[in-house]
Structure formats: structure tokens, C-alpha cells
C-alpha atoms as a PDB file:
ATOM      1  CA  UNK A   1     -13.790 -17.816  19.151  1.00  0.00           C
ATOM      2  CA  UNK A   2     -12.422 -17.042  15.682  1.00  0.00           C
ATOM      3  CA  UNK A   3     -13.015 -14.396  13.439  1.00  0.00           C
ATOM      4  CA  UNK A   4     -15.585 -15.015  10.583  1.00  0.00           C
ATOM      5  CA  UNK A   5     -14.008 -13.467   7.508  1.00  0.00           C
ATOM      6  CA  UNK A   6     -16.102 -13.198   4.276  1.00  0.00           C
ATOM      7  CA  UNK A   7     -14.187 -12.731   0.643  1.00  0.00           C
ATOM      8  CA  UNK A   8     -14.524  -9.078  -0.441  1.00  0.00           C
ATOM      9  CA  UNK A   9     -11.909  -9.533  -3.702  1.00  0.00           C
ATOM     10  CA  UNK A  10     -11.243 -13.334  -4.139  1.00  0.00           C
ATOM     11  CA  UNK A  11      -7.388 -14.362  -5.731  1.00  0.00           C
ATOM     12  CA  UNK A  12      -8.022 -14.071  -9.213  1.00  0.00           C
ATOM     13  CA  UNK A  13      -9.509 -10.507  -8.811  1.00  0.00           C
ATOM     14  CA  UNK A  14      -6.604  -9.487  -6.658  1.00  0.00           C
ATOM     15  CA  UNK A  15      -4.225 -10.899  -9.213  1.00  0.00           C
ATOM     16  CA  UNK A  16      -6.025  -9.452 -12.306  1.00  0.00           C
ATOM     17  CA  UNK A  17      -5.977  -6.617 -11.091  1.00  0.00           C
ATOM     18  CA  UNK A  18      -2.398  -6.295  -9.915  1.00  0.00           C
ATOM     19  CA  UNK A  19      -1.420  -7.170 -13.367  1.00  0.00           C
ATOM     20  CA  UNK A  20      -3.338  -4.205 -14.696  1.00  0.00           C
ATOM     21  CA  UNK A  21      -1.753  -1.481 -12.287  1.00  0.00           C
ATOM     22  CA  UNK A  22       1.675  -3.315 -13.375  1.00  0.00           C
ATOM     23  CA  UNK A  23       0.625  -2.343 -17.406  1.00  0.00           C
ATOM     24  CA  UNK A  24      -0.102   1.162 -16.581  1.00  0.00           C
ATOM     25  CA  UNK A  25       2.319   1.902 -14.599  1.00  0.00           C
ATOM     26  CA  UNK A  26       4.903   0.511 -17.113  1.00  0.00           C
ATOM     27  CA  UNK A  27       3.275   2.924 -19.742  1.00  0.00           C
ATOM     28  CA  UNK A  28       3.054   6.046 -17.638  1.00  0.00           C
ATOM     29  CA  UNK A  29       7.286   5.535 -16.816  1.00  0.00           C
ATOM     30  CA  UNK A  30       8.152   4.131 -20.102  1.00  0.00           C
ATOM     31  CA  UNK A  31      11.337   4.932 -20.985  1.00  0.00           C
ATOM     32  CA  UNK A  32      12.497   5.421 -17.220  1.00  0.00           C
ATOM     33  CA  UNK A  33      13.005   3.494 -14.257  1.00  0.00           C
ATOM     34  CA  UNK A  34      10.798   3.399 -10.798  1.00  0.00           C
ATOM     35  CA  UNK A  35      11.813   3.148  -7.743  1.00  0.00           C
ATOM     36  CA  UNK A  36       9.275   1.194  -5.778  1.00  0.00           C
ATOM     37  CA  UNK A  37       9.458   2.215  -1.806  1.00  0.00           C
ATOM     38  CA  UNK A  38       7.211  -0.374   0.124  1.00  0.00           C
ATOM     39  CA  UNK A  39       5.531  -0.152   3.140  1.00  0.00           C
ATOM     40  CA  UNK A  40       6.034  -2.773   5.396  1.00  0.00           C
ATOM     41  CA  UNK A  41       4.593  -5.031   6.890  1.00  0.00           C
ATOM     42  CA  UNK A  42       0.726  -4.719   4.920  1.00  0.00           C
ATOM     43  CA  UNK A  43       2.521  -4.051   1.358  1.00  0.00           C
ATOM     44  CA  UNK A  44       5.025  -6.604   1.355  1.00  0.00           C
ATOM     45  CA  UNK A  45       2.889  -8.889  -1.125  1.00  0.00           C
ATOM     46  CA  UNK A  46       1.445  -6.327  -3.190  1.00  0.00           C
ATOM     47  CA  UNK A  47       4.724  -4.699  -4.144  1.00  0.00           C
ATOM     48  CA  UNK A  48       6.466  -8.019  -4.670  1.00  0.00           C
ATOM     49  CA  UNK A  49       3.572  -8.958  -7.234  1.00  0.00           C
ATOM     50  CA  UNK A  50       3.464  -5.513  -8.512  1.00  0.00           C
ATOM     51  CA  UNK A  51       6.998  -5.142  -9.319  1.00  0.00           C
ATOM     52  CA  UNK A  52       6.523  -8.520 -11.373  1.00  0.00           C
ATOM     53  CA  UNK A  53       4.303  -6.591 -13.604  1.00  0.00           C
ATOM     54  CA  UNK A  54       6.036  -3.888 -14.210  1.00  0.00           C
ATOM     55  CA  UNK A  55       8.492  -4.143 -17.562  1.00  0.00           C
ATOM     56  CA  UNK A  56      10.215  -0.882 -16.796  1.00  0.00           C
ATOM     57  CA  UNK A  57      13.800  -1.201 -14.555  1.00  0.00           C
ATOM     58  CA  UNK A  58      12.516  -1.095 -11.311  1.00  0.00           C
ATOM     59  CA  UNK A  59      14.650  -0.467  -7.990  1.00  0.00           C
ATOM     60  CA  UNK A  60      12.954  -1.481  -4.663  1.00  0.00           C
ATOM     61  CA  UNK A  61      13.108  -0.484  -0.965  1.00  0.00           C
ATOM     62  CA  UNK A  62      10.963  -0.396   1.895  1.00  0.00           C
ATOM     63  CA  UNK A  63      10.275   1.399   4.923  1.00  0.00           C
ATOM     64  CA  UNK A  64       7.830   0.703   7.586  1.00  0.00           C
ATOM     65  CA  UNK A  65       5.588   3.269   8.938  1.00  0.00           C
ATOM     66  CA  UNK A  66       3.021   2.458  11.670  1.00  0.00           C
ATOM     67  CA  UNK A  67      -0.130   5.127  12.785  1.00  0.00           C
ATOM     68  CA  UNK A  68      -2.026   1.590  13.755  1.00  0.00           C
ATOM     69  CA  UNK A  69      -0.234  -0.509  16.205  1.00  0.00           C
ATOM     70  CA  UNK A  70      -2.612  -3.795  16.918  1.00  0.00           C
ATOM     71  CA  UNK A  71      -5.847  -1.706  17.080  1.00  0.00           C
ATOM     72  CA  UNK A  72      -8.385  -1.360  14.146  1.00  0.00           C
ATOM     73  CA  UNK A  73      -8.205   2.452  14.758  1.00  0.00           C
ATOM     74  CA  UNK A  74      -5.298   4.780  13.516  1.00  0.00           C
ATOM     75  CA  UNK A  75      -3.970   6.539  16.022  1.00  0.00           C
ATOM     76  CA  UNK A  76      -3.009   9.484  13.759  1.00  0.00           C
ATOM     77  CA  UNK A  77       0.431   9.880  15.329  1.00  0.00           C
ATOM     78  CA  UNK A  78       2.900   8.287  12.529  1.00  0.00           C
ATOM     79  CA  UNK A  79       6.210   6.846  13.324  1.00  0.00           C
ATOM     80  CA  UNK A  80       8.930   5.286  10.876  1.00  0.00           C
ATOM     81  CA  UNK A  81      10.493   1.922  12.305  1.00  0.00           C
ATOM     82  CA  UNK A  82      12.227   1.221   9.831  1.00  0.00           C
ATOM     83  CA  UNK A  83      14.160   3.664   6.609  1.00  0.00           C
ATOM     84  CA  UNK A  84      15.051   4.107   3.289  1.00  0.00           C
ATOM     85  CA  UNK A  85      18.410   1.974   2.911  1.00  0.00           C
ATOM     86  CA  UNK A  86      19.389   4.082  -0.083  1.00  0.00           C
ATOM     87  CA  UNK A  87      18.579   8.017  -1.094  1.00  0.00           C
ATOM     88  CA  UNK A  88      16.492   8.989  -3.236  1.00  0.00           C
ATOM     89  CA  UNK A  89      18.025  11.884  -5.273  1.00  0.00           C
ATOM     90  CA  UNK A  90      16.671  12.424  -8.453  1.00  0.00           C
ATOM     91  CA  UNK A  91      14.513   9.096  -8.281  1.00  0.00           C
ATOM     92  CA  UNK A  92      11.352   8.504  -9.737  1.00  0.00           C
ATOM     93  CA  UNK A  93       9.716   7.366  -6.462  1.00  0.00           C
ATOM     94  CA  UNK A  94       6.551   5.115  -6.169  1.00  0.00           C
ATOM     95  CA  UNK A  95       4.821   4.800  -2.879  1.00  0.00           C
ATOM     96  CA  UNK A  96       3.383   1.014  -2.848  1.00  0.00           C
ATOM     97  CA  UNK A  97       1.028   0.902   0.397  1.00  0.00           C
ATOM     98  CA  UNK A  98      -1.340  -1.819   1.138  1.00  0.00           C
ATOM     99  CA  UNK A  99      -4.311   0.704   1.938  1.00  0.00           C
ATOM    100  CA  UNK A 100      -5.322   4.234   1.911  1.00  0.00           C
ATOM    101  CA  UNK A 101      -7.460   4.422   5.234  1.00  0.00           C
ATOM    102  CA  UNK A 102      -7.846   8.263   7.304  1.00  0.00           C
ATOM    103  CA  UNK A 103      -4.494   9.529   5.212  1.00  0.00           C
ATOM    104  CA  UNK A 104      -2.748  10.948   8.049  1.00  0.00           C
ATOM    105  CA  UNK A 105       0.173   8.164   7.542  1.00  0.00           C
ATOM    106  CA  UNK A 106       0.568   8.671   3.386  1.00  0.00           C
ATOM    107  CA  UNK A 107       0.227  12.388   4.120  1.00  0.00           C
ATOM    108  CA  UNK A 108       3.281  12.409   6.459  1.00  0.00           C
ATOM    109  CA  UNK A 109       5.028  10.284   4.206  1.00  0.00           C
ATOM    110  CA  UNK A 110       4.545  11.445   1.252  1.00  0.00           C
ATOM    111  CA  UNK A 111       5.833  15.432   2.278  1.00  0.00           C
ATOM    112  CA  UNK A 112       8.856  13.365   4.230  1.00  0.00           C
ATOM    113  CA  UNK A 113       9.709  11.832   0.592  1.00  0.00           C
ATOM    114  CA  UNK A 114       9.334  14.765  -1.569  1.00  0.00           C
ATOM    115  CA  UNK A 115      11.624  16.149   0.828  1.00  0.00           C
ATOM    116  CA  UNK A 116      14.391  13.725  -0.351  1.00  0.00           C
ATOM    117  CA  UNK A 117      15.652  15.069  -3.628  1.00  0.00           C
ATOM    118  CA  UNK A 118      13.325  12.298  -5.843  1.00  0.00           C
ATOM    119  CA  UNK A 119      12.231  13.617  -9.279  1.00  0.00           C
ATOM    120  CA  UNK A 120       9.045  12.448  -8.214  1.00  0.00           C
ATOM    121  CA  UNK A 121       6.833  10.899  -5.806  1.00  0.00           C
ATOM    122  CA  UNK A 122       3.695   9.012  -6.685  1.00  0.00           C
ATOM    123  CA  UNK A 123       1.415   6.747  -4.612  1.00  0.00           C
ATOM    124  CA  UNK A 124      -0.024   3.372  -5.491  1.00  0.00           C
ATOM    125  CA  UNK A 125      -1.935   1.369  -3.392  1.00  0.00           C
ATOM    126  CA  UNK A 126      -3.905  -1.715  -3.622  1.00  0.00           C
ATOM    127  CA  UNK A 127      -7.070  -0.505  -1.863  1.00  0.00           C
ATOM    128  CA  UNK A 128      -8.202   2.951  -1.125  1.00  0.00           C
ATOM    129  CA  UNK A 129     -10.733   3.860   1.695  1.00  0.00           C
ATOM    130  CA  UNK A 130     -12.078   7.245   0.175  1.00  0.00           C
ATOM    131  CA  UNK A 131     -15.075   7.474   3.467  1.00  0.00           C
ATOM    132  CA  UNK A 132     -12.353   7.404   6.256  1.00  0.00           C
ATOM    133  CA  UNK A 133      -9.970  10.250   4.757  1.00  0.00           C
ATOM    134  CA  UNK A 134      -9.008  12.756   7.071  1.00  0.00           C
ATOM    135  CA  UNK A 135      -5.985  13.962   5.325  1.00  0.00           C
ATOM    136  CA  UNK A 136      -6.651  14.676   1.832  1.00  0.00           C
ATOM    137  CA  UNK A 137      -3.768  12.118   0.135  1.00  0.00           C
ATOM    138  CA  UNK A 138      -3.499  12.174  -4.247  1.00  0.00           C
ATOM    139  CA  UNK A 139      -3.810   8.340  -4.942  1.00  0.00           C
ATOM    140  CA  UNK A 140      -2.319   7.913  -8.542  1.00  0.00           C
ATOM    141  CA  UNK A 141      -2.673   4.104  -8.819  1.00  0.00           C
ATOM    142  CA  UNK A 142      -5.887   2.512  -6.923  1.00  0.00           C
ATOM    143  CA  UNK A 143      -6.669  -1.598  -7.220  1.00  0.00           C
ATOM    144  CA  UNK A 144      -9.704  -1.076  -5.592  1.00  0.00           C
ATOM    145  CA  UNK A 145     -11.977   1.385  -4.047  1.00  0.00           C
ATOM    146  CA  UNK A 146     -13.669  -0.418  -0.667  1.00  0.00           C
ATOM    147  CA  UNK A 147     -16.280   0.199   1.889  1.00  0.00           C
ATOM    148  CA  UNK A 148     -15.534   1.323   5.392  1.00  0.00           C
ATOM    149  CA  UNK A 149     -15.159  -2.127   6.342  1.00  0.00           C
ATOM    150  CA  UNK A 150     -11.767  -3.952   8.201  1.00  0.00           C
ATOM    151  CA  UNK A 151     -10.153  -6.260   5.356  1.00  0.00           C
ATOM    152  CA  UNK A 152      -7.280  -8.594   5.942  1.00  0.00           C
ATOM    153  CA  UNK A 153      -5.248 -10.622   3.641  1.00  0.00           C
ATOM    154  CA  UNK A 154      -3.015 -10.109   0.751  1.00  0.00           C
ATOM    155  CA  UNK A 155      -0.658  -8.306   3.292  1.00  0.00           C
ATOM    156  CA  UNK A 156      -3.481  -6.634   5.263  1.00  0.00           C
ATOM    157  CA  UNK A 157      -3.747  -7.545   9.052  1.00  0.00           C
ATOM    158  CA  UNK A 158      -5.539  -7.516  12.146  1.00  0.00           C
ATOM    159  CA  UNK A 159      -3.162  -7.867  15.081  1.00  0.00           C
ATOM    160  CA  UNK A 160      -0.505  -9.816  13.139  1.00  0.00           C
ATOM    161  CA  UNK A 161      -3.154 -12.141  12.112  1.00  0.00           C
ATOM    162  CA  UNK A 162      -4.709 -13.370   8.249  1.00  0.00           C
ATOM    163  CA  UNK A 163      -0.964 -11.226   5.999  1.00  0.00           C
ATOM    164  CA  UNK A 164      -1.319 -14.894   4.259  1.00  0.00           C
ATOM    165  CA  UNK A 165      -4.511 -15.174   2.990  1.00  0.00           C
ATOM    166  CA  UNK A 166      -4.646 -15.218  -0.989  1.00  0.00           C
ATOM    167  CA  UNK A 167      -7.907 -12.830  -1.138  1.00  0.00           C
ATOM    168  CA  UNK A 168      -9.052  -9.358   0.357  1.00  0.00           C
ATOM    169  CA  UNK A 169     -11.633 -10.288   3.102  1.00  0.00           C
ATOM    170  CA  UNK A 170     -13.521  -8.295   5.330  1.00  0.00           C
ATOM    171  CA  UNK A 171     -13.328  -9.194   9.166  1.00  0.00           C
ATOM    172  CA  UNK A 172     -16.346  -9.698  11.618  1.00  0.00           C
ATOM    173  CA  UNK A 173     -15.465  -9.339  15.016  1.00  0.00           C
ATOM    174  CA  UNK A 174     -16.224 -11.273  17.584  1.00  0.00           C
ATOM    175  CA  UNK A 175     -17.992  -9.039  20.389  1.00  0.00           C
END
């Protein structure tokens, strides 16, 4: 059977949104550049619309960094897949994540940046999960703050499946 999937943020809130991270964040680095470091897969399609909104000189990479694998569940142990393709000395760094869930992965990542040589590191992330943190994690940039619920779309998956769906939606599991 297929999963039932019920809108939590439709498009137009997503994209509203997006557009208002991209205004701040252009004011808070005015006068600089940012170097946005995605995480792949889940942040693939917020960073590429967030770095459309931003009107300061923006450099991008992206790593990948897994604590998930195809379960609903972190696993807590964090492994990078994929790195940085260029260093970060004296960068202005911004973390662009699709979701801050238990924050054992942004915590790990986030000391393993610092550690780099970047001016600074900050963290932006399209939806933050504040009643699963384990790890306490700063969020500087938050599109929305969401209910311990699974939500796909916009990036966000559930075994590979629903990255392409235009809205935030929260998944009911067939049991």
C-alpha cells in the first residue's frame, strides 16, 4: 500500500519563506561573501533556492553526511560520504541542512568545520525539530519549527522516496 502523506507547509509557504531566510541572511553578511556548504542528499533543494535569495557573493559546496541510512531513526553514529571539494580557510561558512532532528549529525559537523580554518561557521536549516534534540546544536537560521512528526518533500525523504514533492508533508505509515 502507499503512504498517505498530508501537507504540513504547502509550496507557497515553503517558498515564502525561503525568500525571507535569503533577505536576512543577505543583511547579516552584507558586505561579505558566504560560503554555503550543503548537505546532501535532503538539502539539495533548499540550498539551491536559498542561494537564489541571497544578494551577497555566495560560493557553494556540499558534503553528505548520513546518521539515518533508510530508517526513520538516527542511528547517532555519523559518517561523511562525501567532502568538502575546496578548504575553507578564512571562509565565512554556512551550514544549509534540510532538518535539525536529535543533533548528533550537525553537532559532529559543525566542531569538524570549525576545525577547518573558516572565519565562521553558522547553521541554517529549513526545519528544526527542537523535541528530538539530543545534542544541543545553535540553529542561526530556522524556516520552520515542526512537530515530532516524519516529513518528506522539498529534499526530505523516507527511503529514497517523496525528495520531489513541492511541499513539506508529514508521512503516515503504513503498519
Amino acid at each position: 500500500m502507499a503512504d498517505k502523506i498530508s501537507v504540513l507547509f504547502s509550496e507557497e509557504e515553503v517558498n515564502s519563506r525561503i525568500r525571507e531566510m535569503g533577505e536576512q541572511i543577505s543583511r547579516d553578511y552584507a558586505g561579505r561573501s558566504v560560503h554555503l556548504v550543503g548537505i546532501l542528499k535532503g538539502a539539495t533543494f533548499f540550498a539551491c533556492e536559498l542561494a537564489k535569495r541571497i544578494t551577497v557573493p555566495v560560493t557553494l559546496d556540499f558534503m553528505s553526511v548520513s546518521s539515518y541510512g533508510n530508517s526513520t531513526e538516527s542511528s547517532g553514529v555519523v559518517k561523511i560520504n562525501k567532502d568538502l571539494d575546496e578548504p575553507l580557510d578564512g571562509r565565512d561558512v554556512l551550514v544549509v541542512e534540510d532538518i535539525v532532528d536529535t543533533g548528533n549529525t550537525l553537532s559532529y559537523l559543525l566542531d569538524n568545520l570549525q576545525k577547518r580554518g573558516s572565519a565562521s561557521v553558522k547553521l541554517c536549516t529549513l526545519l528544526n525539530k527542537p523535541d528530538r534534540r539530543i545534542k544541543d546544536v545553535k540553529v542561526d537560521y530556522t524556516g520552520f519549527i515542526i512537530p515530532d512528526e516524519f516529513v518528506v518533500g522539498y529534499g526530505l525523504d523516507y527511503a529514497q522516496k517523496y525528495r520531489n514533492l513541492p511541499y513539506i508533508g508529514i508521512v503516515h505509515l503504513d503498519k
